[in-house]
Protein backbone atom coordinates (compact mmCIF):
# COMPACT_ATOMS: atom_id res chain seq x y z
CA UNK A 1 0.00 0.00 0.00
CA UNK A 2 1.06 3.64 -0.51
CA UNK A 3 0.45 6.55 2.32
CA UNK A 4 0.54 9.95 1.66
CA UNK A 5 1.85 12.16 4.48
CA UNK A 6 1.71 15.86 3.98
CA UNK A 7 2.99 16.57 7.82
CA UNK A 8 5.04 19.86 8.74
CA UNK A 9 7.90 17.74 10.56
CA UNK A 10 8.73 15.63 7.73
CA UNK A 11 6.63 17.72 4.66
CA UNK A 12 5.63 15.73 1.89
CA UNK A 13 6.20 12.41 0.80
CA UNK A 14 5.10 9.07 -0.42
CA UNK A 15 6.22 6.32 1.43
CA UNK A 16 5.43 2.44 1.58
CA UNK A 17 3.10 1.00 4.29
CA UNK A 18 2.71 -2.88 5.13
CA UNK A 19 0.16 -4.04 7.96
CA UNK A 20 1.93 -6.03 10.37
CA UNK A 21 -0.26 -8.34 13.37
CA UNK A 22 1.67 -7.86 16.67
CA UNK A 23 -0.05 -9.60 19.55
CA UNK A 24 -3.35 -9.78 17.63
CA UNK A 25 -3.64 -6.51 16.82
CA UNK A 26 -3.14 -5.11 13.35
CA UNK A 27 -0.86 -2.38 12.92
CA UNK A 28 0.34 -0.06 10.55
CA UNK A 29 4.00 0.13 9.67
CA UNK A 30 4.94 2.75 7.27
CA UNK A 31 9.04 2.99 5.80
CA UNK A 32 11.16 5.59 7.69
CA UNK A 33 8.34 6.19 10.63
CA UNK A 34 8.23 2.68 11.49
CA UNK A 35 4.67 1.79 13.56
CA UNK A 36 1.80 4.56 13.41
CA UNK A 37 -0.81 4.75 16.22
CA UNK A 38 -4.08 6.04 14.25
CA UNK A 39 -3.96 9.16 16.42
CA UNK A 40 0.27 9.64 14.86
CA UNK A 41 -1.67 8.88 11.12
CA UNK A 42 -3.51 12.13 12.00
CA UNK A 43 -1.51 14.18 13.42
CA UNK A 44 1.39 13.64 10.50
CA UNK A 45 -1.57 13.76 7.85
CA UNK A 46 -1.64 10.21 6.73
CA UNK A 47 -3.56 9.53 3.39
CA UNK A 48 -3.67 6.39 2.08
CA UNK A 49 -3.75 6.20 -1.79
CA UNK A 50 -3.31 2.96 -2.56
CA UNK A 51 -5.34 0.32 -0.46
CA UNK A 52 -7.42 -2.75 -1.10
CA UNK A 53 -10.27 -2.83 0.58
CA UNK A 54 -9.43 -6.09 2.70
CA UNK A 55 -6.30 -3.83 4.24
CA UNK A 56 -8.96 -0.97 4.99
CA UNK A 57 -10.81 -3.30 6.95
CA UNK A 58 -8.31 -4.49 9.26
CA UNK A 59 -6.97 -0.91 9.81
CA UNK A 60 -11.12 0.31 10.53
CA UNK A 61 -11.71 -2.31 12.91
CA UNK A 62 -7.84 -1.17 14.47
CA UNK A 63 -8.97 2.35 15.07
CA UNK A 64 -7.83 4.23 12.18
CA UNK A 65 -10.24 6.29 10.07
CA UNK A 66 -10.40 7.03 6.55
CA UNK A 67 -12.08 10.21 4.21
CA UNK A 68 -14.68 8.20 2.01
């Protein structure tokens, strides 16, 4: 999957992301940040842009919210 971050720490980029299960619980791992909580996906301005809809399943039911 591809994120979008537009954040004014790190400005904008496109990075890779990968959802990694760590004691049951999906996460989201993103290259360079390492593991995002969904309250770090909103404060750096996380978009995702590319995502099948499987992936944005596991990360709704983890916490993390999306713009439909």
């Amino acid at each position: 999957m591809i994120v979008k971050m537009h954040s004014i720490m790190y400005g904008y980029r496109k990075l890779k992301a990968q959802i990694r299960v760590e004691k049951g619980m999906p996460g989201l791992y993103v290259d360079e940040m390492g593991y995002m909580s969904p309250l770090e996906c909103i404060k750096q301005g996380v978009d995702f842009e590319q995502i099948s809809e499987g992936e944005r399943q596991m990360l709704k039911r983890a916490g993390y919210r999306f713009r439909d």
